[in-house]
Protein backbone atom coordinates (compact mmCIF):
# COMPACT_ATOMS: atom_id res chain seq x y z
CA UNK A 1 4.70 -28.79 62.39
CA UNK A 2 8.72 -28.33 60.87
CA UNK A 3 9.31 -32.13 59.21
CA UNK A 4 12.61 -31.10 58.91
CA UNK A 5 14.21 -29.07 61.88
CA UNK A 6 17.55 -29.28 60.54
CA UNK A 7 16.65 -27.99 57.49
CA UNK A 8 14.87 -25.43 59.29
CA UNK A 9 17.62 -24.46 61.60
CA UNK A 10 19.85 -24.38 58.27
CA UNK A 11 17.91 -22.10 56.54
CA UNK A 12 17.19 -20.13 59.72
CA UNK A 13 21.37 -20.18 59.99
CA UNK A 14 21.52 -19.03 56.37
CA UNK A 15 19.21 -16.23 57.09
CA UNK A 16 21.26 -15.21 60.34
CA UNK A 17 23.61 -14.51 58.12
CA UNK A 18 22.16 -12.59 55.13
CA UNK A 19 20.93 -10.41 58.37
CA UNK A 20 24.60 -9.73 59.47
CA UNK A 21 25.25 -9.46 55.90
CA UNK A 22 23.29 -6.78 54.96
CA UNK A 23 24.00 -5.03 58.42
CA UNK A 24 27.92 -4.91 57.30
CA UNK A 25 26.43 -3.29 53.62
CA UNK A 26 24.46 -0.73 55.36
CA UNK A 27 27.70 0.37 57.78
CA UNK A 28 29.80 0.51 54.67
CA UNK A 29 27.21 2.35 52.45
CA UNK A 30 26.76 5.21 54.70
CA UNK A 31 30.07 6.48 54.97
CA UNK A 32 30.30 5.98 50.82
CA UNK A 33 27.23 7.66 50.22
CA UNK A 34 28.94 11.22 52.60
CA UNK A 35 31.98 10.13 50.44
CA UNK A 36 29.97 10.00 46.96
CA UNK A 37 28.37 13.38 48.01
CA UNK A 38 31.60 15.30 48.65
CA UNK A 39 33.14 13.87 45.19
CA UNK A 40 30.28 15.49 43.18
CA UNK A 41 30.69 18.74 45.25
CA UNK A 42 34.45 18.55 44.52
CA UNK A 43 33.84 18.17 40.68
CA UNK A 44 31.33 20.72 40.32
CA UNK A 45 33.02 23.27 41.73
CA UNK A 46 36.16 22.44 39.65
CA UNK A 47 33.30 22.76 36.73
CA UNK A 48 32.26 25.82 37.78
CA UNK A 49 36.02 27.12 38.39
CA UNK A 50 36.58 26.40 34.38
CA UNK A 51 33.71 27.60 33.45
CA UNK A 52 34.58 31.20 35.39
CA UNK A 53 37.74 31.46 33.73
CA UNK A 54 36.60 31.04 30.48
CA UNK A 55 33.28 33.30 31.12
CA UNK A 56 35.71 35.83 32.21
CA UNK A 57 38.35 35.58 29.34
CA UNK A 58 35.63 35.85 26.84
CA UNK A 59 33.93 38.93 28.64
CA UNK A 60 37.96 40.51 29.05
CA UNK A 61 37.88 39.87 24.71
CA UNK A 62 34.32 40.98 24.40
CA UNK A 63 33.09 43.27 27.01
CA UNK A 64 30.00 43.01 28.58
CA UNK A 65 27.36 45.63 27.39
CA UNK A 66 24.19 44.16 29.15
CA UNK A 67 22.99 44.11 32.39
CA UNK A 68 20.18 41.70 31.98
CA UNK A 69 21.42 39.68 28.88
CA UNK A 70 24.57 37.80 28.48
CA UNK A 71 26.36 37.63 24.72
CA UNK A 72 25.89 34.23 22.92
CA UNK A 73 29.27 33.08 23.47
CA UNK A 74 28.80 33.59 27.42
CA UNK A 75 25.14 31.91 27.61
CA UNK A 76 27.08 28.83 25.58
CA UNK A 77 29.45 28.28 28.13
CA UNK A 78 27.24 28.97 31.02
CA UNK A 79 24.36 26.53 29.74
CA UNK A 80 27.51 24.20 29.22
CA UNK A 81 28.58 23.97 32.80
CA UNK A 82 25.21 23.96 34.23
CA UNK A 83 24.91 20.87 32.29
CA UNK A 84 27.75 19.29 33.96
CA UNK A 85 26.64 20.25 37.30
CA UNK A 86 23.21 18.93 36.27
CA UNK A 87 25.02 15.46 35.26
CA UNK A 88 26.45 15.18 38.57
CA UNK A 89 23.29 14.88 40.25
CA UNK A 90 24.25 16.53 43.51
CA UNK A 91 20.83 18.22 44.69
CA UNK A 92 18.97 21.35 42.69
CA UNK A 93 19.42 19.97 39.68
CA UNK A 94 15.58 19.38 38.72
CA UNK A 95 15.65 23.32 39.42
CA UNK A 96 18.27 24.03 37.23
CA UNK A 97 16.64 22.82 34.20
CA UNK A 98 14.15 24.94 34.03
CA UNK A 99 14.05 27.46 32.04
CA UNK A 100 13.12 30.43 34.34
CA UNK A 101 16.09 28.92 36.97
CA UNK A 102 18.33 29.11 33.98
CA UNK A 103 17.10 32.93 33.35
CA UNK A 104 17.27 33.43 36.39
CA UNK A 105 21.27 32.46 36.50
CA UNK A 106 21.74 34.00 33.18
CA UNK A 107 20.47 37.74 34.49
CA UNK A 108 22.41 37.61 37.94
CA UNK A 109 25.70 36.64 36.03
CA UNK A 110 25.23 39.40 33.38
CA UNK A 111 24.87 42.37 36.17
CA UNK A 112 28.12 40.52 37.97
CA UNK A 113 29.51 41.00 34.65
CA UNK A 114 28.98 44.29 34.20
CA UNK A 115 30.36 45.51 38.13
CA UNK A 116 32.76 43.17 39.16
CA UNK A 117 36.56 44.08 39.65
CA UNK A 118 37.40 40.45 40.13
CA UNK A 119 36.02 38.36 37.22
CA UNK A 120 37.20 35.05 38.22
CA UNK A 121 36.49 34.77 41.35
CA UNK A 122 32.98 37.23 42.00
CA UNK A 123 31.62 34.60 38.90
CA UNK A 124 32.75 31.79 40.59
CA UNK A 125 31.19 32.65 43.76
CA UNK A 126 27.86 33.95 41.99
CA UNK A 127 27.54 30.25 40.21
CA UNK A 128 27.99 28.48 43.39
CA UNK A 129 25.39 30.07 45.33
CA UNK A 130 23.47 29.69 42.36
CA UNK A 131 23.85 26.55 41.41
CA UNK A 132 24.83 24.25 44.00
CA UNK A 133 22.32 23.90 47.10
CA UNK A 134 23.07 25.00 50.63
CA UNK A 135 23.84 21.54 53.46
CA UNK A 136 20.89 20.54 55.00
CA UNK A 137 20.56 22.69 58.35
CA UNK A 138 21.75 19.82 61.46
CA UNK A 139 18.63 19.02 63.37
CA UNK A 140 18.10 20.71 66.38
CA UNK A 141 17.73 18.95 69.68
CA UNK A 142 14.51 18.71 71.99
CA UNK A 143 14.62 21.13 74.42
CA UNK A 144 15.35 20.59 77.26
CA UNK A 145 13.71 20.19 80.71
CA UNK A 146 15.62 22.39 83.59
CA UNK A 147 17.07 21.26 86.48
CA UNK A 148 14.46 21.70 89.49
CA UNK A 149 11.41 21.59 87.09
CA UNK A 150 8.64 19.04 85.78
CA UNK A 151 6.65 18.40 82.59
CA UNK A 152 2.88 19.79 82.70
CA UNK A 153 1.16 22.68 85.13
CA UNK A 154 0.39 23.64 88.54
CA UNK A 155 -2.91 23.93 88.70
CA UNK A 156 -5.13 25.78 91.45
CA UNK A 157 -8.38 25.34 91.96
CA UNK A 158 -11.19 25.30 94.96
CA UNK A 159 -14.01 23.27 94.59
CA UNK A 160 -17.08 24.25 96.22
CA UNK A 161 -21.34 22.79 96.55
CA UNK A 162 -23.99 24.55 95.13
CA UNK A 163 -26.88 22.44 95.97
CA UNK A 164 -28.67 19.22 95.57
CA UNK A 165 -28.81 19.12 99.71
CA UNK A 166 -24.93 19.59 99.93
CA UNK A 167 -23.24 22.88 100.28
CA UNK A 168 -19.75 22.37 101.53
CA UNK A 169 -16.71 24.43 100.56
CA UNK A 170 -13.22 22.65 100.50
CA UNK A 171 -10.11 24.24 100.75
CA UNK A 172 -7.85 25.39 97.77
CA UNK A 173 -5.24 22.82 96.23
CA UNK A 174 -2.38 23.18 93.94
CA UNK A 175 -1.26 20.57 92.04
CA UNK A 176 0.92 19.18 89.64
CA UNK A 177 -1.12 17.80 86.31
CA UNK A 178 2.29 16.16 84.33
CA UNK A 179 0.42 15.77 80.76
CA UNK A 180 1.91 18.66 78.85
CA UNK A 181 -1.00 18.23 76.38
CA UNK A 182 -4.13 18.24 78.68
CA UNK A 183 -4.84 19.77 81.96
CA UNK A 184 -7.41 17.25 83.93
CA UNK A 185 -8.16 17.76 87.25
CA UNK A 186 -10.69 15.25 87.57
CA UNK A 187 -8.55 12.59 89.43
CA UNK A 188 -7.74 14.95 91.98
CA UNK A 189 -10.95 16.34 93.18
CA UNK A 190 -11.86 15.74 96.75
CA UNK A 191 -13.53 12.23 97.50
CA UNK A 192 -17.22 12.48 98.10
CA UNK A 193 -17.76 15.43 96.06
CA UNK A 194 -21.36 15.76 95.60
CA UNK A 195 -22.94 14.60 92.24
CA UNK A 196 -24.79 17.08 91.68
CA UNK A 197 -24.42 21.38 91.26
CA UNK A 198 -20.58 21.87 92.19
CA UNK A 199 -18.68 25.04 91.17
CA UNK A 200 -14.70 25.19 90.29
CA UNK A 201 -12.46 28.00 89.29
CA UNK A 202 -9.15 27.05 88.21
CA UNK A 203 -5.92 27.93 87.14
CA UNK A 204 -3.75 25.93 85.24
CA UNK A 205 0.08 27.63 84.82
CA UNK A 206 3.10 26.49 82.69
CA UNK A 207 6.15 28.09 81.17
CA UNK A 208 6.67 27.85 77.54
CA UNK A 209 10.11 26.97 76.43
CA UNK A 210 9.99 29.11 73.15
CA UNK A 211 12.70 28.26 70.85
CA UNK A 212 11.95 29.90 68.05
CA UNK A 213 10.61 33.54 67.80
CA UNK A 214 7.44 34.36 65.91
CA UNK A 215 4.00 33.34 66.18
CA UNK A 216 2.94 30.66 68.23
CA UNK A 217 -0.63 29.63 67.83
CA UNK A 218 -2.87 27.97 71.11
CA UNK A 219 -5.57 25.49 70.59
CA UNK A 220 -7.53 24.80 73.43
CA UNK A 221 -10.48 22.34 73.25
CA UNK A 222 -12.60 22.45 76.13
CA UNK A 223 -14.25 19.22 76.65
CA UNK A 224 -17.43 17.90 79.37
CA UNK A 225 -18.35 14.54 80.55
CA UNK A 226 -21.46 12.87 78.38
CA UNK A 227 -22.85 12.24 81.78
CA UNK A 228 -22.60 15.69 83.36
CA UNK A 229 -24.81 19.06 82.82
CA UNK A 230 -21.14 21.71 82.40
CA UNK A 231 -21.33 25.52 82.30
CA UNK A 232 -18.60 27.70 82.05
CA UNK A 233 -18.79 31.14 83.16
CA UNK A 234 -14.84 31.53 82.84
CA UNK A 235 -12.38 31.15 79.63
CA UNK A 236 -9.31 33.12 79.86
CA UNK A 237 -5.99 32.47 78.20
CA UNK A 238 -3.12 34.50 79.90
CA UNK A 239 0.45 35.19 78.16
CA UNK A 240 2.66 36.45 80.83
CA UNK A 241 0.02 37.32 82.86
CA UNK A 242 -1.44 39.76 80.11
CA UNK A 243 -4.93 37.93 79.42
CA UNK A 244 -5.46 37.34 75.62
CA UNK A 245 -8.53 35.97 75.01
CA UNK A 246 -11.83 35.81 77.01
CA UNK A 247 -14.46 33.55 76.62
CA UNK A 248 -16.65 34.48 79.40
CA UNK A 249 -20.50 34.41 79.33
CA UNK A 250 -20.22 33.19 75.24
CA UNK A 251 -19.13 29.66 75.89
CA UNK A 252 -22.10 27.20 75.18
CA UNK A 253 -23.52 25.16 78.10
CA UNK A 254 -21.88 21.22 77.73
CA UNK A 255 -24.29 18.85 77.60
CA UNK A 256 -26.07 15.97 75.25
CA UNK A 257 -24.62 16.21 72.01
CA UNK A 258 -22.62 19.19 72.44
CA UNK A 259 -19.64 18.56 74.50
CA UNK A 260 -16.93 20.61 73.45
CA UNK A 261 -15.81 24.01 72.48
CA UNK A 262 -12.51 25.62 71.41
CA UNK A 263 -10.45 28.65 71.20
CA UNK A 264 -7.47 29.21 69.40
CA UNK A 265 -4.77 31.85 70.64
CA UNK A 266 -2.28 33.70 68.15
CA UNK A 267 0.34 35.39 70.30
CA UNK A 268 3.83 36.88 69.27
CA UNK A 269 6.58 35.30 71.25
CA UNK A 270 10.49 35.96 71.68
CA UNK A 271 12.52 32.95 72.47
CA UNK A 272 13.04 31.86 75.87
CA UNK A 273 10.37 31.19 78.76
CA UNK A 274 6.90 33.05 78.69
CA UNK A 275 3.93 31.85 80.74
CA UNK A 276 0.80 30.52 79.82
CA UNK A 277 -1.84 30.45 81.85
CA UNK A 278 -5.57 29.00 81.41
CA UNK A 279 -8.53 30.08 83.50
CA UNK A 280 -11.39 28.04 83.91
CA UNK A 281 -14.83 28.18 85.84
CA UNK A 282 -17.34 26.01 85.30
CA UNK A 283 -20.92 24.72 87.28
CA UNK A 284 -20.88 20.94 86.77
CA UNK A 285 -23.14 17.76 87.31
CA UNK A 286 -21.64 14.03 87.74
CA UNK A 287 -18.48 15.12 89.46
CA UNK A 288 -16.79 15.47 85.95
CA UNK A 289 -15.14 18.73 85.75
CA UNK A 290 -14.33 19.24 81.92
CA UNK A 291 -10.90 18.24 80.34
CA UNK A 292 -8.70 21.48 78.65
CA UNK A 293 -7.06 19.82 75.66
CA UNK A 294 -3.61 21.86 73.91
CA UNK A 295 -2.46 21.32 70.41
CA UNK A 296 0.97 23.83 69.52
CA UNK A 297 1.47 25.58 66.05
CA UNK A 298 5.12 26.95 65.99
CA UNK A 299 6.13 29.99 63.46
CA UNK A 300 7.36 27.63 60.89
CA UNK A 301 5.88 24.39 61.74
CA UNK A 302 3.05 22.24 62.06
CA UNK A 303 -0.15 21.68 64.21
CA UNK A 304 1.85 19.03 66.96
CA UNK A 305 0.74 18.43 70.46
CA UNK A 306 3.53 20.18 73.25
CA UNK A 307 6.48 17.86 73.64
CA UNK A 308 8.47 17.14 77.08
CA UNK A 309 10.61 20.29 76.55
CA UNK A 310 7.47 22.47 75.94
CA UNK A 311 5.64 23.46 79.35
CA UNK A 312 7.42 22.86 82.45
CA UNK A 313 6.98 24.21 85.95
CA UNK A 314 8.84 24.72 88.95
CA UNK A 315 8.32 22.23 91.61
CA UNK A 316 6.45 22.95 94.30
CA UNK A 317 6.79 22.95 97.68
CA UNK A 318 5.70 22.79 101.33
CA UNK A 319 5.85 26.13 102.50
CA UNK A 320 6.90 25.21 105.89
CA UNK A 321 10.17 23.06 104.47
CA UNK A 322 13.04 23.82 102.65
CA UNK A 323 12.50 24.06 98.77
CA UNK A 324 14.85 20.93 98.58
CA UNK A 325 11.94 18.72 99.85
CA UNK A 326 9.12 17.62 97.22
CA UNK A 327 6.10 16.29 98.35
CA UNK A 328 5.61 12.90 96.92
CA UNK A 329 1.93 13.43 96.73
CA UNK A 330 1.03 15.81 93.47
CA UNK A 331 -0.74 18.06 95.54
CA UNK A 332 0.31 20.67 97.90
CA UNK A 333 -2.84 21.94 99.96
């Protein structure tokens, strides 16, 4: 219980305040700290600009006679401006005080020394790239989804009896599964499928969005029902339609405590769309067909599940309708 709600609304009011406060701060700070940034740029590369000139008036007195090793006088004035730079705190400059870095600087600047035809300014551009670090690359959007497509895979598949008294065979379906990350089928099986000794092939399809060339490493974790008895007779992984890896006969029967398996799939990619393509048989128990899970590695990157710009697929259609018309059911039989 508040025994004081005015005092309670005042301090609330007070806080209100310190809130709007430190909202007004935070607008103000980041445009300083961009500000603060380009200041310390500015005055290290009028640092550096001295520090050229004079390198380059001493070498014009001196000579430079080393390709590897700069003269005393030189080193002084170099270790002097990396100093300053290092001072200014603008990014690198843990790197620059070590000792290697600093050799590092030291031998580029004495073989500049020794070639250039413009002191002044093939120094001045040497120390830069040296010493002051490249902008941040600006992050790159998601990609995006195209016009007239969908998140996920069509998926094909024809379920069919094998037994247990029941030995129907249903017709083919294609369907939409819209999880990029898992292709489950489960939900769309016919109704009254029998419980017991029912065979599906399937293919699951969807176009990779690649934007960045390398390569791009598959893993897909096959996964059965505790309740159901699952072999698989069929693994393939397809990259535009050229299969990749085949799992075939060696995939172990799901069941008890052993209900998964997985493959992963290295495959060299160019940018732009390639398609992926997952083939899947298995004899099943329970009505549980098993779950294919994804995870993505990119070239550069790390293990991350497919985003929304990842797989996408065209939408499908009736056959006997224009292409404008989408079905509102995920299926198309």
């Amino acid at each position: 219980m508040i025994d004081d709600p005015i005092g309670a609304f005042s301090g609330g009011h007070h806080m209100w305040w310190i809130v709007i406060g430190i909202s007004v701060w935070l607008t103000a700070w980041v445009p300083a700290v961009a500000q603060n940034l380009a200041q310390q740029q500015s005055a290290a590369l009028k640092d550096i600009r001295e520090a050229a000139a004079d390198i380059c008036d001493k070498v014009s007195q001196e000579g430079q006679h080393s390709e590897t090793k700069l003269s005393g006088d030189v080193e002084a004035k170099l270790n002097g401006v990396i100093g300053k730079v290092v001072n200014l705190g603008i990014g690198g400059d843990a790197e620059l005080q070590e000792e290697e870095h600093k050799g590092v600087i030291q031998q580029e600047l004495a073989t500049v020394l020794m070639h250039t035809a413009d002191c002044r300014k093939d120094v001045f551009d040497q120390l830069v790239r040296l010493m002051i670090p490249p902008p941040p690359p600006p992050p790159q959007p998601p990609p995006k989804v195209p016009a007239q497509r969908v998140v996920g895979w069509v998926v094909t598949f024809s379920p069919k009896e094998q037994g247990g008294g029941a030995f129907r065979e249903f017709p083919s379906r294609t369907c939409v599964v819209k999880t990029p990350g898992a292709i489950d089928i489960r939900s769309l099986l016919p109704a009254g499928l029998s419980a017991r000794n029912v065979f599906v092939p399937m293919t699951a399809t969807t176009d990779h969005q690649v934007v960045e060339a390398g390569r791009w490493v598959y893993y897909l974790k096959i996964t059965g029902a505790p309740t159901s008895y699952t072999q698989c007779t069929n693994f393939e992984v397809q990259s535009d339609g050229v299969p990749v890896q085949i799992g075939g006969s060696v995939m172990p029967i799901l069941t008890g405590t052993s209900l998964s398996t997985d493959k992963s799939v290295g495959i060299e990619l160019s940018k732009g769309m390639h398609t992926l393509t997952v083939k899947l048989a298995c004899y099943f128990q329970g009505g549980q067909f098993p779950v294919a899970n994804l995870t993505l590695k990119p070239p550069s990157g790390q293990w991350r599940p497919p985003t929304l710009g990842d797989f996408t697929v065209e939408k499908p259609t009736l056959p006997d309708k224009p292409p404008s018309v989408v079905p509102d059911a995920p299926c198309v039989d």
